[in-house]
PDB file of N, CA and C in Angstrom:
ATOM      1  N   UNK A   1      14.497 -19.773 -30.483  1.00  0.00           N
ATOM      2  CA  UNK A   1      14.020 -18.761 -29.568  1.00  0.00           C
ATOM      3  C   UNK A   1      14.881 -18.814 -28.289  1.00  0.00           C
ATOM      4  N   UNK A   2      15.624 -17.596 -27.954  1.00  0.00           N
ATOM      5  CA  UNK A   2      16.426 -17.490 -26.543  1.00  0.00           C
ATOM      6  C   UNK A   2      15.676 -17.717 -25.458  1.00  0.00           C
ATOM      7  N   UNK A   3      15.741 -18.728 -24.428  1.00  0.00           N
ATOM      8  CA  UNK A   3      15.474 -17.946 -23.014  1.00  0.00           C
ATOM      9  C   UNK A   3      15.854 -17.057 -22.688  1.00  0.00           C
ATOM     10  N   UNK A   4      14.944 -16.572 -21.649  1.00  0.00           N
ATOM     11  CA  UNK A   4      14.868 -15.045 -21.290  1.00  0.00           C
ATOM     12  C   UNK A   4      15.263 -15.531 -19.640  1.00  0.00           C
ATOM     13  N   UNK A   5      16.539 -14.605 -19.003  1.00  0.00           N
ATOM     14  CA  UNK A   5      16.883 -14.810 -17.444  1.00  0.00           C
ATOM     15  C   UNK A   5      16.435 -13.556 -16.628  1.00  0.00           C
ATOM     16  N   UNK A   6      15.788 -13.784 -15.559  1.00  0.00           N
ATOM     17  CA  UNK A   6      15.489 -12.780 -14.461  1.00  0.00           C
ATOM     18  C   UNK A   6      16.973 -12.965 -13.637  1.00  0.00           C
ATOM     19  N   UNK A   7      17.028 -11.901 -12.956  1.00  0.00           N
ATOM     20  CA  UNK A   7      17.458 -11.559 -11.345  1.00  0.00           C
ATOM     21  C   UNK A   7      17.137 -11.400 -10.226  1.00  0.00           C
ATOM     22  N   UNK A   8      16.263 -12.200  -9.685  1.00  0.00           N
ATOM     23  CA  UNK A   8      15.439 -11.508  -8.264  1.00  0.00           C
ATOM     24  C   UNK A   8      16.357 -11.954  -7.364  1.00  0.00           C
ATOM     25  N   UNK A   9      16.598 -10.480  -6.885  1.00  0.00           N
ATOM     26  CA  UNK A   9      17.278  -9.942  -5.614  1.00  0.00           C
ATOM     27  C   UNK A   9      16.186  -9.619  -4.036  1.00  0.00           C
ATOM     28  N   UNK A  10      16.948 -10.149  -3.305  1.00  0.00           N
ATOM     29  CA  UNK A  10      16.236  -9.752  -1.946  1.00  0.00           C
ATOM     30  C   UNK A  10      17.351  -8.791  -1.144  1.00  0.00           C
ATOM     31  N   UNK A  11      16.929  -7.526  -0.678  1.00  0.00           N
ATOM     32  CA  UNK A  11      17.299  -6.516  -0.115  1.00  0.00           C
ATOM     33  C   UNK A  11      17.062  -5.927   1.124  1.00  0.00           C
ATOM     34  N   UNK A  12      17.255  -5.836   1.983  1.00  0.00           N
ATOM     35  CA  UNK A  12      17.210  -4.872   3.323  1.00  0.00           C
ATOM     36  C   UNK A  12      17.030  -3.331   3.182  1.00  0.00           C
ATOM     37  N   UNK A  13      18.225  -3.057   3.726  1.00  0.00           N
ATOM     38  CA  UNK A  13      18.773  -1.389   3.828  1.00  0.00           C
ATOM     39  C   UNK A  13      20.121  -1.566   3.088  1.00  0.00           C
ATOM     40  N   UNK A  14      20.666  -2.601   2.305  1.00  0.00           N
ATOM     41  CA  UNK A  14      22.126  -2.180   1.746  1.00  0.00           C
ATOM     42  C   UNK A  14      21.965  -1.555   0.259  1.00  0.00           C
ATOM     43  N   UNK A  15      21.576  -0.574   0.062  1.00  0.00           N
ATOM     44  CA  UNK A  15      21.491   0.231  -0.661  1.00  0.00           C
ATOM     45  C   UNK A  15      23.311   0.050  -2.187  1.00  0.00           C
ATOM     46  N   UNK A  16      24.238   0.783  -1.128  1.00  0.00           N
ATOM     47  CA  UNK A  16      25.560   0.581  -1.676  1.00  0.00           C
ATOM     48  C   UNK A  16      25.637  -0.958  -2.284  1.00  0.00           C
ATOM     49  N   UNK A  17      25.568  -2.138  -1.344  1.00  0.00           N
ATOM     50  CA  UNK A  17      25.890  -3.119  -2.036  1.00  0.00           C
ATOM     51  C   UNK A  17      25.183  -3.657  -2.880  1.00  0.00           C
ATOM     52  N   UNK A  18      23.478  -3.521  -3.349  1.00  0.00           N
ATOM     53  CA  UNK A  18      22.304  -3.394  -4.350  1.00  0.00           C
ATOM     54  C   UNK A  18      22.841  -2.587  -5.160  1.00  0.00           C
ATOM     55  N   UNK A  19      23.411  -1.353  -6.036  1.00  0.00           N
ATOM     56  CA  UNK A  19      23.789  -0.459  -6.414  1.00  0.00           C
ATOM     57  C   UNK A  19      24.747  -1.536  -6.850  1.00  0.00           C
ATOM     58  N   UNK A  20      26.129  -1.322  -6.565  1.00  0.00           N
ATOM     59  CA  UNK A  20      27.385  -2.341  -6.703  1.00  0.00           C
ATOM     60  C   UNK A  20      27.055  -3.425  -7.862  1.00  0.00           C
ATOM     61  N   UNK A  21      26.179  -3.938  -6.834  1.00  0.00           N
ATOM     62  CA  UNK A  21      25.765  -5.647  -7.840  1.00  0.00           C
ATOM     63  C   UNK A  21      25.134  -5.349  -8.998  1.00  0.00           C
ATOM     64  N   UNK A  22      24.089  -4.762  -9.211  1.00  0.00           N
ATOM     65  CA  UNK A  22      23.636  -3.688 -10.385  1.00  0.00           C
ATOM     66  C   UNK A  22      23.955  -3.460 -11.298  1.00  0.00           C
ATOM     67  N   UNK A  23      25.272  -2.904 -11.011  1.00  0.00           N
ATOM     68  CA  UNK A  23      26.103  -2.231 -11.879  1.00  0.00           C
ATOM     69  C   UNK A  23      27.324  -3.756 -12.321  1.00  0.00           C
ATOM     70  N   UNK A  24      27.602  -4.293 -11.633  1.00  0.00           N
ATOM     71  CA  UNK A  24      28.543  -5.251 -11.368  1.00  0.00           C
ATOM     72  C   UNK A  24      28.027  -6.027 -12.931  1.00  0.00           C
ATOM     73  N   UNK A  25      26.808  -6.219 -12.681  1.00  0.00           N
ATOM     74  CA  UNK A  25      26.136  -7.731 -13.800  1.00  0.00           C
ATOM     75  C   UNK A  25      25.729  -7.057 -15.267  1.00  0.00           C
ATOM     76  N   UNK A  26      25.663  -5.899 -15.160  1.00  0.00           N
ATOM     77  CA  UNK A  26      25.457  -5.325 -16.497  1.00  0.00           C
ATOM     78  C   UNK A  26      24.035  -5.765 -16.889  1.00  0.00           C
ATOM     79  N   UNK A  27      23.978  -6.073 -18.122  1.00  0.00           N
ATOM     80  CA  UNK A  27      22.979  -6.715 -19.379  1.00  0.00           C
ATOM     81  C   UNK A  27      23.179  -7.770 -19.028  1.00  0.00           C
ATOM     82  N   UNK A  28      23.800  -8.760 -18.484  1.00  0.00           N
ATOM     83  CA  UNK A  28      23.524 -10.206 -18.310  1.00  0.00           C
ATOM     84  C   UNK A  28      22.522 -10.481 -18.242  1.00  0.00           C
ATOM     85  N   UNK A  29      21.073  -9.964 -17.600  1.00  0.00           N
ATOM     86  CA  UNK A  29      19.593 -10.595 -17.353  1.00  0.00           C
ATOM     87  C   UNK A  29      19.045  -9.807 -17.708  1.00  0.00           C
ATOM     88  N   UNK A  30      17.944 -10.126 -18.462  1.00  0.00           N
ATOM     89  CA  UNK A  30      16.518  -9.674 -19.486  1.00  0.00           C
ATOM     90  C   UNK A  30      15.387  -8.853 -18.548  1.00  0.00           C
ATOM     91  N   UNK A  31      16.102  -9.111 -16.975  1.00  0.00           N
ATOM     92  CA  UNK A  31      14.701  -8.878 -16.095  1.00  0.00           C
ATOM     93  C   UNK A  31      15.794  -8.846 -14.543  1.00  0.00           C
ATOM     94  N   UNK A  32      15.400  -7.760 -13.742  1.00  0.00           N
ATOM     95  CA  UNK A  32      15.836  -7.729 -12.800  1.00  0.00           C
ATOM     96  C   UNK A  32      14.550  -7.130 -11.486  1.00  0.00           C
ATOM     97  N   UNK A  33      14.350  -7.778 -10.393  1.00  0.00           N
ATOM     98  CA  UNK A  33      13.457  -7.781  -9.419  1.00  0.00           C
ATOM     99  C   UNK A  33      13.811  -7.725  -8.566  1.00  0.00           C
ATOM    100  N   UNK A  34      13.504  -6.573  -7.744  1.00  0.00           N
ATOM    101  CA  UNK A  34      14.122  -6.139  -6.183  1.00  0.00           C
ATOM    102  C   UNK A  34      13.082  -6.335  -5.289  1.00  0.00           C
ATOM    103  N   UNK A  35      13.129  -7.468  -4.171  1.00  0.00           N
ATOM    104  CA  UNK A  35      12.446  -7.197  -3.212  1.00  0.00           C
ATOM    105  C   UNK A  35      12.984  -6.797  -1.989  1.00  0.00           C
ATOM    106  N   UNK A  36      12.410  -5.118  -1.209  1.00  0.00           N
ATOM    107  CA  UNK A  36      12.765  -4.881  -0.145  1.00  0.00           C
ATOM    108  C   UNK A  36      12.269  -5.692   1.104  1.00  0.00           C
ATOM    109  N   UNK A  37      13.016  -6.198   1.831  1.00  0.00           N
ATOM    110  CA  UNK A  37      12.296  -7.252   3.277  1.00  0.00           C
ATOM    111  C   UNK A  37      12.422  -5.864   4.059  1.00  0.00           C
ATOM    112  N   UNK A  38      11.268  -5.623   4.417  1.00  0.00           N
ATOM    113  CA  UNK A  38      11.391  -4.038   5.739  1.00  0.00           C
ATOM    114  C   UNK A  38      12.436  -3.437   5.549  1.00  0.00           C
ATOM    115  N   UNK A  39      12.365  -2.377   4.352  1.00  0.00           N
ATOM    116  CA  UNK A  39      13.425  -1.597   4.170  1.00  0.00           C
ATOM    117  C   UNK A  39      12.926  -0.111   5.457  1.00  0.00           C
ATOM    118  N   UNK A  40      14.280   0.131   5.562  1.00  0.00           N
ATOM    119  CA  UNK A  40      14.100   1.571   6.515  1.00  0.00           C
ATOM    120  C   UNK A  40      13.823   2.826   5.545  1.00  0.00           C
ATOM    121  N   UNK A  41      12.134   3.121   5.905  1.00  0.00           N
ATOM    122  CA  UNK A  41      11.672   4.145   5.650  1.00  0.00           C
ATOM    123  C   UNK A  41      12.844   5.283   5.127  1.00  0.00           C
ATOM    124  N   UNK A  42      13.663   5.687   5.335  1.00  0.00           N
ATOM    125  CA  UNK A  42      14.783   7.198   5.475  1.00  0.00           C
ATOM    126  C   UNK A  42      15.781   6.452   3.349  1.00  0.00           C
ATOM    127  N   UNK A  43      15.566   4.966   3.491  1.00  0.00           N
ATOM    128  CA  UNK A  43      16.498   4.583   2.241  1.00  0.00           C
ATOM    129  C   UNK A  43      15.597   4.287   0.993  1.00  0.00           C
ATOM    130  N   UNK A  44      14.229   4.053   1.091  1.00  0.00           N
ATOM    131  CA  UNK A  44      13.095   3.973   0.350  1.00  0.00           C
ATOM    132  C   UNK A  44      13.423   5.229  -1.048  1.00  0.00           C
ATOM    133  N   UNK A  45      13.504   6.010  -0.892  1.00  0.00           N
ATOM    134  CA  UNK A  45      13.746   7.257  -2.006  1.00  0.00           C
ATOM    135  C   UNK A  45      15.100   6.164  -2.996  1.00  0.00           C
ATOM    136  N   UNK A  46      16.317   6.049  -2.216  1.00  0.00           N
ATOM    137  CA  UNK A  46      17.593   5.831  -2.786  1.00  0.00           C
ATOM    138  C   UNK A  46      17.397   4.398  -3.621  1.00  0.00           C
ATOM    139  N   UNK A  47      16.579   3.632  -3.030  1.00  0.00           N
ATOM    140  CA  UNK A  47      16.226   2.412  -3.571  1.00  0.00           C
ATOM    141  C   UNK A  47      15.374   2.491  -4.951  1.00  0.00           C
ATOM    142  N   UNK A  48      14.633   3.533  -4.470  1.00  0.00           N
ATOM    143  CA  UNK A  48      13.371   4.309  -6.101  1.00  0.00           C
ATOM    144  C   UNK A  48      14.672   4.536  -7.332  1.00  0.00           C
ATOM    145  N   UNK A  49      15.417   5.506  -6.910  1.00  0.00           N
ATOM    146  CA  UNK A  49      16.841   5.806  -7.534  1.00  0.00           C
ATOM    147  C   UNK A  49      17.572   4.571  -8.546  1.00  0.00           C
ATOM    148  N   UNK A  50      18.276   3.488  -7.397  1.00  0.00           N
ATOM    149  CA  UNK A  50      18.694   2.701  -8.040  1.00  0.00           C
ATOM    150  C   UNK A  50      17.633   1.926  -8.909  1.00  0.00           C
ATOM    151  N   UNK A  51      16.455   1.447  -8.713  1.00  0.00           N
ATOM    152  CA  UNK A  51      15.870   0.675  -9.375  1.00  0.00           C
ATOM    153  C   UNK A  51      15.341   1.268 -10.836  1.00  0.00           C
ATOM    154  N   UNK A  52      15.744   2.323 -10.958  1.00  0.00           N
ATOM    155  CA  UNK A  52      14.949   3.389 -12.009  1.00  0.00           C
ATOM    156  C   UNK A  52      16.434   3.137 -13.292  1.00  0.00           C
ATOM    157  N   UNK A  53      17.479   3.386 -11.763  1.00  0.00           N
ATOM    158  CA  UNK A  53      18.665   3.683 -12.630  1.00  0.00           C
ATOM    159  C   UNK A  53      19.658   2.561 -13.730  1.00  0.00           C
ATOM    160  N   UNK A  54      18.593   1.565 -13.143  1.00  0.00           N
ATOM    161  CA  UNK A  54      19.247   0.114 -13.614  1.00  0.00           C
ATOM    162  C   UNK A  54      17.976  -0.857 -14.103  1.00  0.00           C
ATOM    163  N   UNK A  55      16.874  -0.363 -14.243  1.00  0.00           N
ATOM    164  CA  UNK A  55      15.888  -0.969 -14.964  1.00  0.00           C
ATOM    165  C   UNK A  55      15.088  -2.086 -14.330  1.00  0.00           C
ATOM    166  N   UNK A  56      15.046  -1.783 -12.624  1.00  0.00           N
ATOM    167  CA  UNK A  56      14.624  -2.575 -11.701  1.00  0.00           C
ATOM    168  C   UNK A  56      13.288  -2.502 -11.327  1.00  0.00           C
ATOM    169  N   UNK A  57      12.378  -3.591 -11.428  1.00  0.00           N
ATOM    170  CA  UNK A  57      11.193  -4.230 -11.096  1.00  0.00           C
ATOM    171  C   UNK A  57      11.318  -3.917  -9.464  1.00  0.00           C
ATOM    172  N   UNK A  58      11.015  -3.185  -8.698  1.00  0.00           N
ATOM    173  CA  UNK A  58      10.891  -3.259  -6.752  1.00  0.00           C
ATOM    174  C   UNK A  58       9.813  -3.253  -6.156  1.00  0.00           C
ATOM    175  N   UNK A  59       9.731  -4.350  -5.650  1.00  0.00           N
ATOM    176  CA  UNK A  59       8.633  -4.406  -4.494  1.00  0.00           C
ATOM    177  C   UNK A  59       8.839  -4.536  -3.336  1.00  0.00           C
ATOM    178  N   UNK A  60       8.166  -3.953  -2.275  1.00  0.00           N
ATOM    179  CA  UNK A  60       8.279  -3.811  -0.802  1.00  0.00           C
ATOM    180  C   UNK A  60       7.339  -4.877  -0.097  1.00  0.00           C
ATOM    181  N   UNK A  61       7.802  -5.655   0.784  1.00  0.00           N
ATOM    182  CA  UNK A  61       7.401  -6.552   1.218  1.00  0.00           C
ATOM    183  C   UNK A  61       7.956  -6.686   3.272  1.00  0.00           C
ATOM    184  N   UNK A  62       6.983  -6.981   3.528  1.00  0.00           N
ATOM    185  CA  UNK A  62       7.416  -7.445   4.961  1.00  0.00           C
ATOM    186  C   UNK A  62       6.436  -8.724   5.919  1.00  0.00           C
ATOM    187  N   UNK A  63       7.266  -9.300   5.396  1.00  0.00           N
ATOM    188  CA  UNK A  63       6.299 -11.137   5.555  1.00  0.00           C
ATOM    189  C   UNK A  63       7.861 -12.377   6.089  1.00  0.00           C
ATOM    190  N   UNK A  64       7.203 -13.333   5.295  1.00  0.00           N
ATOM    191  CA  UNK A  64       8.543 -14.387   5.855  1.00  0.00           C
ATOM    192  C   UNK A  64       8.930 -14.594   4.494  1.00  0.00           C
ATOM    193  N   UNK A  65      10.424 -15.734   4.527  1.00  0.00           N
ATOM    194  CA  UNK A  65      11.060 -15.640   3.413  1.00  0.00           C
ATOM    195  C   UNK A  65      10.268 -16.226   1.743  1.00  0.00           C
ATOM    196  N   UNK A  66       9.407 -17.877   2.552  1.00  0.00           N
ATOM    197  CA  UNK A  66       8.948 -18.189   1.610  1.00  0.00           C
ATOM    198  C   UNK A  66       7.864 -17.271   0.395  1.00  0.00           C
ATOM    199  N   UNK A  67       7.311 -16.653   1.371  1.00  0.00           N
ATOM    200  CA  UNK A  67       6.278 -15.534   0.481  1.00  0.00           C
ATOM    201  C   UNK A  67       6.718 -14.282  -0.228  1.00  0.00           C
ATOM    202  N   UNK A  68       8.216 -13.801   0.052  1.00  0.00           N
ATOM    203  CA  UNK A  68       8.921 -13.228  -0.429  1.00  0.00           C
ATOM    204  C   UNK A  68       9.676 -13.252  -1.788  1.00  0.00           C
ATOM    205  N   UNK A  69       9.722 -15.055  -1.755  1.00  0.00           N
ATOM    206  CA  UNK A  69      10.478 -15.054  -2.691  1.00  0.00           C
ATOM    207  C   UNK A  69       9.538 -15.361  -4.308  1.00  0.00           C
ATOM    208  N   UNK A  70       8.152 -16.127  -3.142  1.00  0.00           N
ATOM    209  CA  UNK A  70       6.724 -16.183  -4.271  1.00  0.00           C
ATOM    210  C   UNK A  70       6.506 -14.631  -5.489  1.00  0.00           C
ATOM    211  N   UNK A  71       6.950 -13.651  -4.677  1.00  0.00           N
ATOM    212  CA  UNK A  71       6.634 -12.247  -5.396  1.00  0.00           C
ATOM    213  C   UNK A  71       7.281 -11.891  -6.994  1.00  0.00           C
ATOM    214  N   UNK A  72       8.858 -13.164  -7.204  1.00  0.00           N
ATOM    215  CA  UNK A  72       9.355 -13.106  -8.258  1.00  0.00           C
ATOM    216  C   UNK A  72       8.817 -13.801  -9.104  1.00  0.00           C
ATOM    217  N   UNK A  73       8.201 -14.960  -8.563  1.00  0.00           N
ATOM    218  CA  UNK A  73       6.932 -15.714  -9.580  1.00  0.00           C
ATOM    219  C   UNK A  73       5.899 -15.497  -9.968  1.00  0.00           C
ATOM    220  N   UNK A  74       5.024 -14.116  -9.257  1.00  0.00           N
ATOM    221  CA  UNK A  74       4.568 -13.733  -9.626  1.00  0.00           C
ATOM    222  C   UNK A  74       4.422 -12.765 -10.452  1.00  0.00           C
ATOM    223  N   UNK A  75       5.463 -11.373 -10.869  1.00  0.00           N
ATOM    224  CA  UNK A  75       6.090 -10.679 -10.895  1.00  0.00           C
ATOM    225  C   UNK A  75       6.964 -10.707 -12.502  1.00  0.00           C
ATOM    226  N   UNK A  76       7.403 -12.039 -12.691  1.00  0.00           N
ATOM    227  CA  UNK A  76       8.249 -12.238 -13.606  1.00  0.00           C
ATOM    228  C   UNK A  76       7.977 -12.518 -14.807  1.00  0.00           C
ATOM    229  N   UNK A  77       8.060 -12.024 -15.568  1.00  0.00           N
ATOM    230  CA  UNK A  77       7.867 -12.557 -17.521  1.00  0.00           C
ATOM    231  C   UNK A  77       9.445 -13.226 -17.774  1.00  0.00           C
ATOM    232  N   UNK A  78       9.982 -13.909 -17.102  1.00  0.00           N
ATOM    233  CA  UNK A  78      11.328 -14.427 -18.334  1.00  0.00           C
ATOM    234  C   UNK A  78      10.703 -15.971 -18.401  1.00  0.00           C
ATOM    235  N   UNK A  79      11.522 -16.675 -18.457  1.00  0.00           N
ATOM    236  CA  UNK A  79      11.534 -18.231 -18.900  1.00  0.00           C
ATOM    237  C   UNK A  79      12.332 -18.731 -17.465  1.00  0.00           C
ATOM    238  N   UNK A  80      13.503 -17.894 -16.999  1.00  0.00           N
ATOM    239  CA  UNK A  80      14.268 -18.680 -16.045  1.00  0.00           C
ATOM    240  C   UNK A  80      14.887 -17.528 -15.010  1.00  0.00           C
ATOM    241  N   UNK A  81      14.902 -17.873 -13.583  1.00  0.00           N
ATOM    242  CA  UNK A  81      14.868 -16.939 -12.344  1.00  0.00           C
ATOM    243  C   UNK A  81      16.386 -17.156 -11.738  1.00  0.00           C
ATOM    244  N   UNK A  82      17.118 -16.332 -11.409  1.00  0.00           N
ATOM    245  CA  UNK A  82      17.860 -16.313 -10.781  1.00  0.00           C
ATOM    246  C   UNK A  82      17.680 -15.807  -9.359  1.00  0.00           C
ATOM    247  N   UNK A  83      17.728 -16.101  -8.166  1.00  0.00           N
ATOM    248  CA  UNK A  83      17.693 -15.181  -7.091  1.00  0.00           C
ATOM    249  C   UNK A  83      18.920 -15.025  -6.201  1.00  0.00           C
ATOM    250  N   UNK A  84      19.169 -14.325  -5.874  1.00  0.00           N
ATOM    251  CA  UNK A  84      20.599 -14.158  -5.031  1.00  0.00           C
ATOM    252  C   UNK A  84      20.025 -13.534  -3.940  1.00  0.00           C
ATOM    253  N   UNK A  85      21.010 -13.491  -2.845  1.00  0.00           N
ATOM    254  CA  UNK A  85      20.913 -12.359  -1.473  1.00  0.00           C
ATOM    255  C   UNK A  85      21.964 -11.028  -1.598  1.00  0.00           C
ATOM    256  N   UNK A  86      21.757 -10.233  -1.163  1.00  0.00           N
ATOM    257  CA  UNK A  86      22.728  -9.863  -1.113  1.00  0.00           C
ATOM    258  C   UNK A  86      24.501  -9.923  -0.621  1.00  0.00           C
ATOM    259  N   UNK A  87      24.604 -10.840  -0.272  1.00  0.00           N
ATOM    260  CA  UNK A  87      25.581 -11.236   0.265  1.00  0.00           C
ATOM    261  C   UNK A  87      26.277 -12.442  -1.015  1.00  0.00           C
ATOM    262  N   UNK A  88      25.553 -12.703  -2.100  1.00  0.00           N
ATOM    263  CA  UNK A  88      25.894 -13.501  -3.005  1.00  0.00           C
ATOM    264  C   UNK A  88      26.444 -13.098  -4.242  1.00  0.00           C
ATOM    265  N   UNK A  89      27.375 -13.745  -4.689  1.00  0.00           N
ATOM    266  CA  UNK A  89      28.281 -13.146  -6.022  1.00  0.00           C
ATOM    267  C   UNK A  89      27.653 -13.987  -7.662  1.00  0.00           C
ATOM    268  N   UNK A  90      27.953 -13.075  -8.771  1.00  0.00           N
ATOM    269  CA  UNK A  90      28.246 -14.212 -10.014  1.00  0.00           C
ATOM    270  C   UNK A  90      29.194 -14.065 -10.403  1.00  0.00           C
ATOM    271  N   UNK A  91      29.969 -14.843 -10.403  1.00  0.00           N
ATOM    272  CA  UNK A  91      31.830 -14.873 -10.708  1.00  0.00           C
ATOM    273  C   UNK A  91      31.592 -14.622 -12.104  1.00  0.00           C
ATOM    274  N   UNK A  92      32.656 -13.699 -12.571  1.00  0.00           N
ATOM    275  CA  UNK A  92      32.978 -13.416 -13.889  1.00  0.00           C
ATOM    276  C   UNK A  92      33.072 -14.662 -14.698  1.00  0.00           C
ATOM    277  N   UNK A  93      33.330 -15.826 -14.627  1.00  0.00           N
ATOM    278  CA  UNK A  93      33.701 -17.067 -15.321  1.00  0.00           C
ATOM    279  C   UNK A  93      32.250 -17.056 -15.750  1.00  0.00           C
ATOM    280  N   UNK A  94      30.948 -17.348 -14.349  1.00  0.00           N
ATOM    281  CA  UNK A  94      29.666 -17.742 -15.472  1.00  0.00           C
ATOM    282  C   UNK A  94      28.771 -16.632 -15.925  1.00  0.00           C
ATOM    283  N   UNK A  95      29.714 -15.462 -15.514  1.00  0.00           N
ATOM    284  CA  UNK A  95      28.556 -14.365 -16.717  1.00  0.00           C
ATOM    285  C   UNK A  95      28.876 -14.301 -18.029  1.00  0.00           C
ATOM    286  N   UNK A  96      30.102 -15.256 -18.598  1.00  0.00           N
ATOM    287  CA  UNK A  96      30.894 -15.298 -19.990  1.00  0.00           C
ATOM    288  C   UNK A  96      29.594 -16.672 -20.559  1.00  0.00           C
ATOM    289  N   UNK A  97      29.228 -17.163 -19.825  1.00  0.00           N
ATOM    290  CA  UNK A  97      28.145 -18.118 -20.426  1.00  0.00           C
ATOM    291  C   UNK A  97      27.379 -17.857 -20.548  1.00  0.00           C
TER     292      UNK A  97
END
């Protein structure tokens, strides 16, 4: 039986670089989870967009980090969690694994 990998992502307002990464990782993970930290009201629609467009789990949140990141544990059906920031990469070398 495979493990199953999530993605939980934490997000702002970078819309473009959420989108990017998205698209960037493909099918690599079984499960992908967006949490917005106080997204700006005006990008809320574009975020509906991407998460639709890429098979994204999103929740809106505005608290501190630890309880933020509780939302993917709650949230999640895989076996194993990845979380990144946005500001974080997966090098092509370990998405071949």
């Amino acid at each position: 039986m495979a493990l199953k990998l999530a993605l939980g992502l934490i997000a702002k307002d970078e819309i473009s670089v959420v989108s990017n990464k998205l698209k960037s990782i493909g099918n690599l993970f079984d499960e992908k989870i967006i949490v917005l930290d106080r997204p700006n009201k005006g990008i809320l629609y574009e975020f509906m967009r991407v998460s639709e467009e890429y098979g994204c789990k999103i929740f809106f949140f505005d608290g501190p980090e630890y309880v933020r990141r509780n939302i993917y544990l709650e949230n999640c059906s895989c076996d194993w969690i990845l979380t990144l920031d946005t500001d974080e990469e997966i090098s092509p070398e370990s998405s071949k694994d």
